[in-house]
Protein backbone atom coordinates (compact mmCIF):
# COMPACT_ATOMS: atom_id res chain seq x y z
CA UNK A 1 -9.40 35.08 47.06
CA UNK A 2 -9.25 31.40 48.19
CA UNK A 3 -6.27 31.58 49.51
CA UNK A 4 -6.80 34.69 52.09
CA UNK A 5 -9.92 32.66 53.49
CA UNK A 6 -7.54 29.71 54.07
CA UNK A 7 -4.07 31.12 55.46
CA UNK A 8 -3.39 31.40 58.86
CA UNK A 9 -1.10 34.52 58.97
CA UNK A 10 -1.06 37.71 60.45
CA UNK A 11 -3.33 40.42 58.65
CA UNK A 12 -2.05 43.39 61.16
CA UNK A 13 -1.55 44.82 64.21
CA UNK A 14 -3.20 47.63 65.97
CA UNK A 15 -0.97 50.72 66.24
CA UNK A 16 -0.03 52.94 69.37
CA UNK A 17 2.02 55.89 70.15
CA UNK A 18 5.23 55.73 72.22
CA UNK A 19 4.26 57.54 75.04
CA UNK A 20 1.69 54.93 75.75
CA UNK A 21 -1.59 55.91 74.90
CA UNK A 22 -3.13 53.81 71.92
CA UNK A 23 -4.68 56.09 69.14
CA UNK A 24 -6.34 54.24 66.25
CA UNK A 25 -4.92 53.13 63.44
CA UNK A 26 -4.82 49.10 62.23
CA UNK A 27 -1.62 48.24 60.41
CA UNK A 28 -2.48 45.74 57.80
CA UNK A 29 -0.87 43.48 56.20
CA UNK A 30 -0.31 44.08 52.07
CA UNK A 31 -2.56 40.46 51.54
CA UNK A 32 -5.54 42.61 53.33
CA UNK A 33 -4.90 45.77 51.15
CA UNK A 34 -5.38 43.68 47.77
CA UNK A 35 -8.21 42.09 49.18
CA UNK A 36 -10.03 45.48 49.46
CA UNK A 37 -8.90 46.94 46.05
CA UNK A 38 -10.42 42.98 45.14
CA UNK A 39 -13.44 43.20 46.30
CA UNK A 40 -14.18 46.77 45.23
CA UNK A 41 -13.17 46.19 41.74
CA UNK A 42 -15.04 42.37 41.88
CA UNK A 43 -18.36 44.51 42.85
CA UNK A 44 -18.39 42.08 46.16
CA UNK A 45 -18.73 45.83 47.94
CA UNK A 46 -22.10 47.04 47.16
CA UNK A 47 -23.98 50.77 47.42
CA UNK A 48 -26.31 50.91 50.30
CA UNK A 49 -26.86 51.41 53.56
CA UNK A 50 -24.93 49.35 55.39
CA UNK A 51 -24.71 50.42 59.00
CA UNK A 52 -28.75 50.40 58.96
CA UNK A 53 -28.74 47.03 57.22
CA UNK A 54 -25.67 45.97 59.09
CA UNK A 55 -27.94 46.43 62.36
CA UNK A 56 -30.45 44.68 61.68
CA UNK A 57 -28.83 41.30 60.05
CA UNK A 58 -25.35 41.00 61.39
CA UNK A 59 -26.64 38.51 63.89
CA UNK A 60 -27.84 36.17 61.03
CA UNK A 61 -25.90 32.82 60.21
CA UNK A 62 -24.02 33.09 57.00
CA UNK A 63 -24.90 29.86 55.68
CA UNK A 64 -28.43 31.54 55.16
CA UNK A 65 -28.02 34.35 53.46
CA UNK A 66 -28.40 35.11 50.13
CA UNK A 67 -25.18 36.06 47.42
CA UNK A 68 -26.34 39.61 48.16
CA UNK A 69 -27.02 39.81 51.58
CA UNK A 70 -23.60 38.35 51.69
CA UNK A 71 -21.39 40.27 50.12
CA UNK A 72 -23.84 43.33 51.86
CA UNK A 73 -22.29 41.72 55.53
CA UNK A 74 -18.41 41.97 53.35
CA UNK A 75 -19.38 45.19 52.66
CA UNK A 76 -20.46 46.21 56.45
CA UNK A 77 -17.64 45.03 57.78
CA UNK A 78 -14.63 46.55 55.46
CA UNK A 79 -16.90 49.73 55.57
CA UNK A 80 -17.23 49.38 59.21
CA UNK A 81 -13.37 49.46 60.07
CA UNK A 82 -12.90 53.43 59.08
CA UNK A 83 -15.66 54.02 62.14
CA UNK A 84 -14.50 51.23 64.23
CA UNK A 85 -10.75 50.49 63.86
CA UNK A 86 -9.85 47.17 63.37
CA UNK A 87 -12.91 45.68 62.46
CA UNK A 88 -12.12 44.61 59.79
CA UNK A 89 -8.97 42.58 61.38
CA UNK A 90 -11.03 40.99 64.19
CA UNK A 91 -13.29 39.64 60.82
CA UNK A 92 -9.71 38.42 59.71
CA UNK A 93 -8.75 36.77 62.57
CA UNK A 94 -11.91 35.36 63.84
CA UNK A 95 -12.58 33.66 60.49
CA UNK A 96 -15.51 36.06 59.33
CA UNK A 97 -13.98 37.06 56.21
CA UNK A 98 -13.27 33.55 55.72
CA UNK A 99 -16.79 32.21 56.06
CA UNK A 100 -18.26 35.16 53.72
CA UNK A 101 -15.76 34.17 51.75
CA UNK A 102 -16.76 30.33 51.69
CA UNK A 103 -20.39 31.08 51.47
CA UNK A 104 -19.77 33.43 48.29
CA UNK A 105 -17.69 30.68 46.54
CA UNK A 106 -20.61 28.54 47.77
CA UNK A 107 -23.21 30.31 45.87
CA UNK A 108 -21.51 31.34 43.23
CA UNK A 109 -21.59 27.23 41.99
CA UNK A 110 -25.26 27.02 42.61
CA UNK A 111 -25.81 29.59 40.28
CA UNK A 112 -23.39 29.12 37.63
C-alpha cells in the first residue's frame, strides 16, 4: 500500500474509439487493480451510502477526518469511478489516493 501512495507512474489512460469519438472506459494500470481487490479485502471499502455522504463531506480536509470517515472518502471515490469514469485516476494522479492513504497509515499508529 505504501508504495502506490509514493510512486510516480502512470495508473491509466482514458480510452477512445478510432473513429474519434471518446466513449468511457479508464484503462488502468495492473498496480490500480490490486489496489482495489486490497482495499476491498482490507475492509478500507465500507457499506453505506456514499454518494449522499460523499456530498456532503468531500470538501473536508483529510487531515481531519476520522479512520472512518476516511476510508468512507476511499470508498466514494473507487465507488464513484463506475458513475463517473476516471475518477478514480484523477484521485491517482492528483495525489488523493495518496493523502487517504497517508492519513490512514497516520491513524492507524495513533491507535495501535
Amino acid at each position: 500500500m505504501e508504495s502506490l501512495g509514493k510512486t510516480k507512474r502512470k495508473f491509466g489512460s482514458y480510452a477512445s474509439i478510432s473513429n474519434g469519438n471518446t466513449i468511457g472506459g479508464t484503462e488502468y494500470s495492473k498496480e490500480v487493480s490490486d489496489f482495489i481487490d486490497l482495499c476491498y479485502r482490507e475492509g478500507f471499502i465500507l457499506q453505506f451510502d456514499w454518494s449522499e455522504w460523499y456530498a456532503d463531506n468531500h470538501e473536508r480536509p483529510i487531515d481531519e477526518m476520522d479512520y472512518e470517515d476516511t476510508c468512507k472518502l476511499l470508498t466514494a471515490i473507487v465507488r464513484s469511478d463506475r458513475f463517473n469514469d476516471g475518477a478514480l485516476l484523477n484521485a491517482f494522479q492528483n495525489g488523493t489516493i495518496a493523502h487517504i492513504l497517508e492519513r490512514i497509515k497516520e491513524l492507524s499508529k495513533d491507535s495501535g
